[in-house]
Protein backbone atom coordinates (compact mmCIF):
# COMPACT_ATOMS: atom_id res chain seq x y z
CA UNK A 1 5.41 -19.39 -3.93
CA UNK A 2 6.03 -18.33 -0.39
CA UNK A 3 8.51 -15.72 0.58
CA UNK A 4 9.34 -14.12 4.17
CA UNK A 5 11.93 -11.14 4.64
CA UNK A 6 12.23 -10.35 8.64
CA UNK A 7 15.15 -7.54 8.68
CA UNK A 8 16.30 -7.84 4.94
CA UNK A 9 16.86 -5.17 2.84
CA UNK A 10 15.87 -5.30 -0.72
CA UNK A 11 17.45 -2.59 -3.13
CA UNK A 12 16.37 -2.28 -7.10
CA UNK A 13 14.49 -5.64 -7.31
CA UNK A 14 11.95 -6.53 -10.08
CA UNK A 15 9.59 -9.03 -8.64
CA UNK A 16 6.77 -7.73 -11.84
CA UNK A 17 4.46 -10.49 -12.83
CA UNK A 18 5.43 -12.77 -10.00
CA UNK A 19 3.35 -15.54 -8.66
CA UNK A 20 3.21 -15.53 -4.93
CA UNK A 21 0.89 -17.03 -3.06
CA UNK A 22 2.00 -15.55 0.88
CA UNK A 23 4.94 -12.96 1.59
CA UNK A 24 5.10 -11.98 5.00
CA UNK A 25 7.51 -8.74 4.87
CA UNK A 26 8.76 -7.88 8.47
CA UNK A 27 11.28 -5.26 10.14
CA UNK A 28 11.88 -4.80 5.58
CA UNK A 29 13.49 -1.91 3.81
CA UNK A 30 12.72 -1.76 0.04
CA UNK A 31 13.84 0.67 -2.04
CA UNK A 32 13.24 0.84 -5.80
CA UNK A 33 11.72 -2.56 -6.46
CA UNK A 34 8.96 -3.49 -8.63
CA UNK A 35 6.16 -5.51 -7.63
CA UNK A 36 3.74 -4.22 -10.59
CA UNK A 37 1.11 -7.48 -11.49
CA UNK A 38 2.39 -9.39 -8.37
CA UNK A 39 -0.31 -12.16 -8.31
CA UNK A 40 -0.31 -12.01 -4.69
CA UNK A 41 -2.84 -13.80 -1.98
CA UNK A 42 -1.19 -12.89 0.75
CA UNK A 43 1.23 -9.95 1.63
CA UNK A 44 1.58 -8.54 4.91
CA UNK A 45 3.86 -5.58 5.92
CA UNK A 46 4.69 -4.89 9.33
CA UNK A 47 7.70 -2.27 10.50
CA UNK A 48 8.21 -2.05 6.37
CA UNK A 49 10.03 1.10 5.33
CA UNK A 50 9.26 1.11 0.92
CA UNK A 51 11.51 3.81 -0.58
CA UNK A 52 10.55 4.57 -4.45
CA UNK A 53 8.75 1.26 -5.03
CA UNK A 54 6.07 0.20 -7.31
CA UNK A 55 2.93 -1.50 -6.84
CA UNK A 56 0.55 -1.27 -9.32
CA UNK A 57 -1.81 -3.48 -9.97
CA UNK A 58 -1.59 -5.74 -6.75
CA UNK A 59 -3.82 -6.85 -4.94
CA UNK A 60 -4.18 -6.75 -1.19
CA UNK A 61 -7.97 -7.35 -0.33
CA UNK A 62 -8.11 -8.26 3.48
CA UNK A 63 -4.32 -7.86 4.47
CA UNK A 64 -2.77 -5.95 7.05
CA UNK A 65 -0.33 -3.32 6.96
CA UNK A 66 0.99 -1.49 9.84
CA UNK A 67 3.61 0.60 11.40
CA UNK A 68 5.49 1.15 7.74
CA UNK A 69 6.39 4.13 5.69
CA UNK A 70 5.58 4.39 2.15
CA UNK A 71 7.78 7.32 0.34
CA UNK A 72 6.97 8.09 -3.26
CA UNK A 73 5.64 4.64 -3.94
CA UNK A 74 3.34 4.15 -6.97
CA UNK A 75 0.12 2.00 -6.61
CA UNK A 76 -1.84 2.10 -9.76
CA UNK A 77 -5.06 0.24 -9.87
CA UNK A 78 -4.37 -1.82 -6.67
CA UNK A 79 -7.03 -3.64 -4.37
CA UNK A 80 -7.47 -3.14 -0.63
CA UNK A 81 -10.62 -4.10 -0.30
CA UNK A 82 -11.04 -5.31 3.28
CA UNK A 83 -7.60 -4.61 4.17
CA UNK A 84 -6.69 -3.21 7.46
CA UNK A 85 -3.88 -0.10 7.18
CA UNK A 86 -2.67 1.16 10.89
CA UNK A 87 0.05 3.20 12.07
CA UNK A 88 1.46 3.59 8.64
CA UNK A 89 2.53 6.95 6.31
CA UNK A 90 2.77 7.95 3.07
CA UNK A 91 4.60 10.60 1.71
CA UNK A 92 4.86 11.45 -1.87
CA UNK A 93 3.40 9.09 -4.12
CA UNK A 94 0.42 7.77 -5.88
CA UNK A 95 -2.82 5.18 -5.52
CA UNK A 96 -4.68 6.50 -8.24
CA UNK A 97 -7.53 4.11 -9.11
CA UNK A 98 -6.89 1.90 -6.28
CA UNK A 99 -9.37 0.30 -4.58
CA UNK A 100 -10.16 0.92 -0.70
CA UNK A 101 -13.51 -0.78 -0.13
CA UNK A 102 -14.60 -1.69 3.53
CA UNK A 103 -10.92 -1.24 4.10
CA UNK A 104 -10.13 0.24 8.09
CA UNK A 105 -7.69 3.42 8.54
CA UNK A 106 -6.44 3.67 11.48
CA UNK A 107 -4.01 6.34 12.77
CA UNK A 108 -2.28 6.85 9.65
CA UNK A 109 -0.47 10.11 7.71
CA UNK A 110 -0.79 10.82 4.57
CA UNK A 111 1.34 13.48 3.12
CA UNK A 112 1.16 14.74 -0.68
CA UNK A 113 -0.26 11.72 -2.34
CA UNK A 114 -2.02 11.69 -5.30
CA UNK A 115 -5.79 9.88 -4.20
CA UNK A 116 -7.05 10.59 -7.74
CA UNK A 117 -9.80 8.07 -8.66
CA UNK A 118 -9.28 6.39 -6.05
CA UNK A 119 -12.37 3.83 -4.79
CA UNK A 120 -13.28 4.12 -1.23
CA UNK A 121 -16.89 2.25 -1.31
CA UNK A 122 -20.03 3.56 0.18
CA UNK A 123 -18.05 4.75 3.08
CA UNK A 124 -14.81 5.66 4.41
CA UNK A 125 -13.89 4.26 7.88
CA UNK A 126 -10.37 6.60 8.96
CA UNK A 127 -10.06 6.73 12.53
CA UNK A 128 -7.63 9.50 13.22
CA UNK A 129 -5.37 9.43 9.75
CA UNK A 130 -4.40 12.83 8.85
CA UNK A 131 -4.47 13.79 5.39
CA UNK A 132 -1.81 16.34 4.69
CA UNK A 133 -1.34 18.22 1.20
CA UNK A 134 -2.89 14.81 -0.35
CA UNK A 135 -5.07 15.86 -3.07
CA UNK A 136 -8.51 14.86 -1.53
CA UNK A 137 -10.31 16.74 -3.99
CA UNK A 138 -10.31 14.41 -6.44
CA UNK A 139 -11.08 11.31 -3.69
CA UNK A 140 -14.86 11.18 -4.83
CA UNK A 141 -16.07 7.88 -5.83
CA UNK A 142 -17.62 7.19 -1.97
C-alpha cells in the first residue's frame, strides 16, 4: 500500500485501479504509465519528469507537487482540491474536468494544455504561472 521511487525510472507501467494509500515519487522519470482510478491518499511528486502518462481519475486533494514536468500527460476528472503545484510545467496534454479548488499555483508554465471544464472554485490563486497557448477560454467554471 505504500510505494517510494527516489531516482527510478518507470517506463510503460499500468498501475490502473491500484490501491495505494502513500507514494512518495522523488528525482522519478515516468514515461507511458497508467495510473487511471489510482485510489490514492497520498502522492507527492518532487523533481518528477512524467512523459506520456495517464492520470485520470486520481485524486490528489491537498498534495504537493513541485519542480516536475508534465509532457502530454492526460488527467481526466482528477482532484486537486487543496493541493499545492510549484515550480512545475506542462506541456501538451489534458486536465479536462479536473478539479482545482483552493488549490495554490505557484510559478508554474503551462504550455498547450487542454483546461476544458476544468473546476477552479470561487477563485483562482496563480502566483506568477504563465499560461502559454493553453486553451483558457474554455477555463470558466470559477
Amino acid at each position: 500500500r505504500e510505494c517510494y521511487f527516489y531516482n527510478t525510472e518507470i517506463i510503460s507501467g499500468d498501475f490502473n485501479g491500484c490501491t495505494i494509500e502513500s507514494c512518495v515519487f522523488a528525482g522519478t522519470k515516468l514515461e507511458n504509465v497508467d495510473w487511471s482510478c489510482s485510489k490514492a491518499s497520498k502522492f507527492d511528486f518532487g523533481d518528477v519528469i512524467c512523459d506520456n502518462c495517464c492520470f485520470n481519475h486520481i485524486n490528489l486533494s491537498g498534495r504537493l507537487i513541485f519542480n516536475s514536468i508534465f509532457t502530454n500527460c492526460i488527467i481526466k476528472r482528477g482532484n486537486f482540491k487543496n493541493a499545492n503545484i510549484r515550480n512545475s510545467k506542462m506541456f501538451g496534454g489534458s486536465l479536462e474536468n479536473t478539479k482545482f479548488v483552493n488549490t495554490v499555483f505557484e510559478k508554474n508554465e503551462w504550455e498547450n494544455v487542454n483546461f476544458t471544464g476544468v473546476d477552479f472554485g470561487k477563485h483562482l490563486s496563480a502566483w506568477s504561472d504563465q499560461w502559454n497557448k493553453s486553451r483558457q477560454d474554455h477555463l470558466c467554471r470559477m
